[in-house]
Protein backbone atom coordinates (compact mmCIF):
# COMPACT_ATOMS: atom_id res chain seq x y z
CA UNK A 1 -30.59 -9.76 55.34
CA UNK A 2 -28.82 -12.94 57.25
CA UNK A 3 -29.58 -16.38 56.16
CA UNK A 4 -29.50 -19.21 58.40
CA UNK A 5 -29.92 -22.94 58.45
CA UNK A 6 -31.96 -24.93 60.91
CA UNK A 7 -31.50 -28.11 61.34
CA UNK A 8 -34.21 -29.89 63.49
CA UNK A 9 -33.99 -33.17 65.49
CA UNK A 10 -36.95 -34.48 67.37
CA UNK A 11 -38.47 -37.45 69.77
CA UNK A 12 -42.01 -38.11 68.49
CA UNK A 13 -44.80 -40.83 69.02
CA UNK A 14 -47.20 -42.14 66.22
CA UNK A 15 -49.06 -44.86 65.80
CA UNK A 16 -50.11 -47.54 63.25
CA UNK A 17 -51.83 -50.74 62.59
CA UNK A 18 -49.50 -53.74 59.73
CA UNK A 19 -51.52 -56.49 58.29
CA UNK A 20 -49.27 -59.16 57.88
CA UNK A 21 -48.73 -62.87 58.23
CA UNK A 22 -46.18 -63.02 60.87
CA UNK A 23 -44.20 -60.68 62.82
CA UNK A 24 -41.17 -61.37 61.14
CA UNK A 25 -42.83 -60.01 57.81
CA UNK A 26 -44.60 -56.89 59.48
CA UNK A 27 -41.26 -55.82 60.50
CA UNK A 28 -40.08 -56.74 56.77
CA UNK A 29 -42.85 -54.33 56.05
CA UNK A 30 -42.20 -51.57 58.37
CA UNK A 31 -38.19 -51.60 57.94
CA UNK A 32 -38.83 -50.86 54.06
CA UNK A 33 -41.64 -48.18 54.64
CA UNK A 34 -38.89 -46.25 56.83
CA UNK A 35 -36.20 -47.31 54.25
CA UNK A 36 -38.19 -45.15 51.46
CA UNK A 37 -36.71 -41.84 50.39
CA UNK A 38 -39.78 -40.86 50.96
CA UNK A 39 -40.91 -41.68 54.19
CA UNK A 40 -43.56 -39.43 55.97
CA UNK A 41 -45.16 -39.95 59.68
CA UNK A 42 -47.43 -38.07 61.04
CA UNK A 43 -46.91 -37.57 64.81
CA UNK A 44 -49.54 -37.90 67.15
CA UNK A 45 -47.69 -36.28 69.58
CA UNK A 46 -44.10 -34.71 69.33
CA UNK A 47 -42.59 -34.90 72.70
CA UNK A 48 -39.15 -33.67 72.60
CA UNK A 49 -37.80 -30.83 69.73
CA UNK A 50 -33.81 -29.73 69.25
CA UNK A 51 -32.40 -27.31 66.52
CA UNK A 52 -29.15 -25.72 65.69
CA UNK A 53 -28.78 -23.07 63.72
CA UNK A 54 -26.22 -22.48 61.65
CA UNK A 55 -25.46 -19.05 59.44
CA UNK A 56 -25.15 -19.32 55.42
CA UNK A 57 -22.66 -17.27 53.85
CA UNK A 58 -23.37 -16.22 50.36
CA UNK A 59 -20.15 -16.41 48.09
CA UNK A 60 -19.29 -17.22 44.45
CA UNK A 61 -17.86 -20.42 43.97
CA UNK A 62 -16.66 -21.48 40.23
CA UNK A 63 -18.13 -18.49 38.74
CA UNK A 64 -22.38 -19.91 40.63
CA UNK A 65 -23.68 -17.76 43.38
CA UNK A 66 -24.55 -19.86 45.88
CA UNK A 67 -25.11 -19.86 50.05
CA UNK A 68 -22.96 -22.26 52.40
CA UNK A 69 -22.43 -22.62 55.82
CA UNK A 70 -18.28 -23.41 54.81
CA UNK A 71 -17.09 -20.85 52.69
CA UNK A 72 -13.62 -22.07 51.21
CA UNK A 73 -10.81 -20.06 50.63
CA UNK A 74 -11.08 -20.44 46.59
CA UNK A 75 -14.73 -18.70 47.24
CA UNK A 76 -15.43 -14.93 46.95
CA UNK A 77 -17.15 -13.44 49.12
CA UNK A 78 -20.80 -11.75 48.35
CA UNK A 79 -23.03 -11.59 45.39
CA UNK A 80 -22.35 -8.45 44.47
CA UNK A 81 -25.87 -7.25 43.57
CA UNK A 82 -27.98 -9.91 44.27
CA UNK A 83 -28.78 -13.56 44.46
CA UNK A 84 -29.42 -15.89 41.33
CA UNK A 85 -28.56 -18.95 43.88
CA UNK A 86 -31.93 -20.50 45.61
């Protein structure tokens, strides 16, 4: 079976209240929330959604099997049995 990649861009709206002394600082606030690695909002309402798809290859690369959307020309092509790469 195929394996594909989907990569998803969308327009959402969400809401949420900042306690903070001045505007200045709630944007302080908000700039390092969304700075996080681990940033999560929760969408009230998602308004707009836009993938592209792209297929995954699987090949042996250095001796790993592994999936990639660019297979090089180093790689060889397959598994040849199966898949130890996640």
């Amino acid at each position: 079976m195929a394996r594909f990649i989907v990569n998803y861009t969308f327009h959402a709206t969400a809401m949420r209240e900042v306690e903070a002394d001045s505007l200045d600082e709630a944007r302080a606030k908000v700039e390092a929330d969304v700075s996080r690695d681990d940033f999560e909002i929760d969408a009230d309402e998602i308004d707009d959604v836009d993938f592209h798809l792209q297929e995954l290859h699987p090949v042996v690369r250095s001796g790993k099997k592994m999936w990639t959307t660019y297979p090089t020309k180093d790689d060889v092509l397959g598994h040849g049995g199966g898949s130890d790469a996640s």
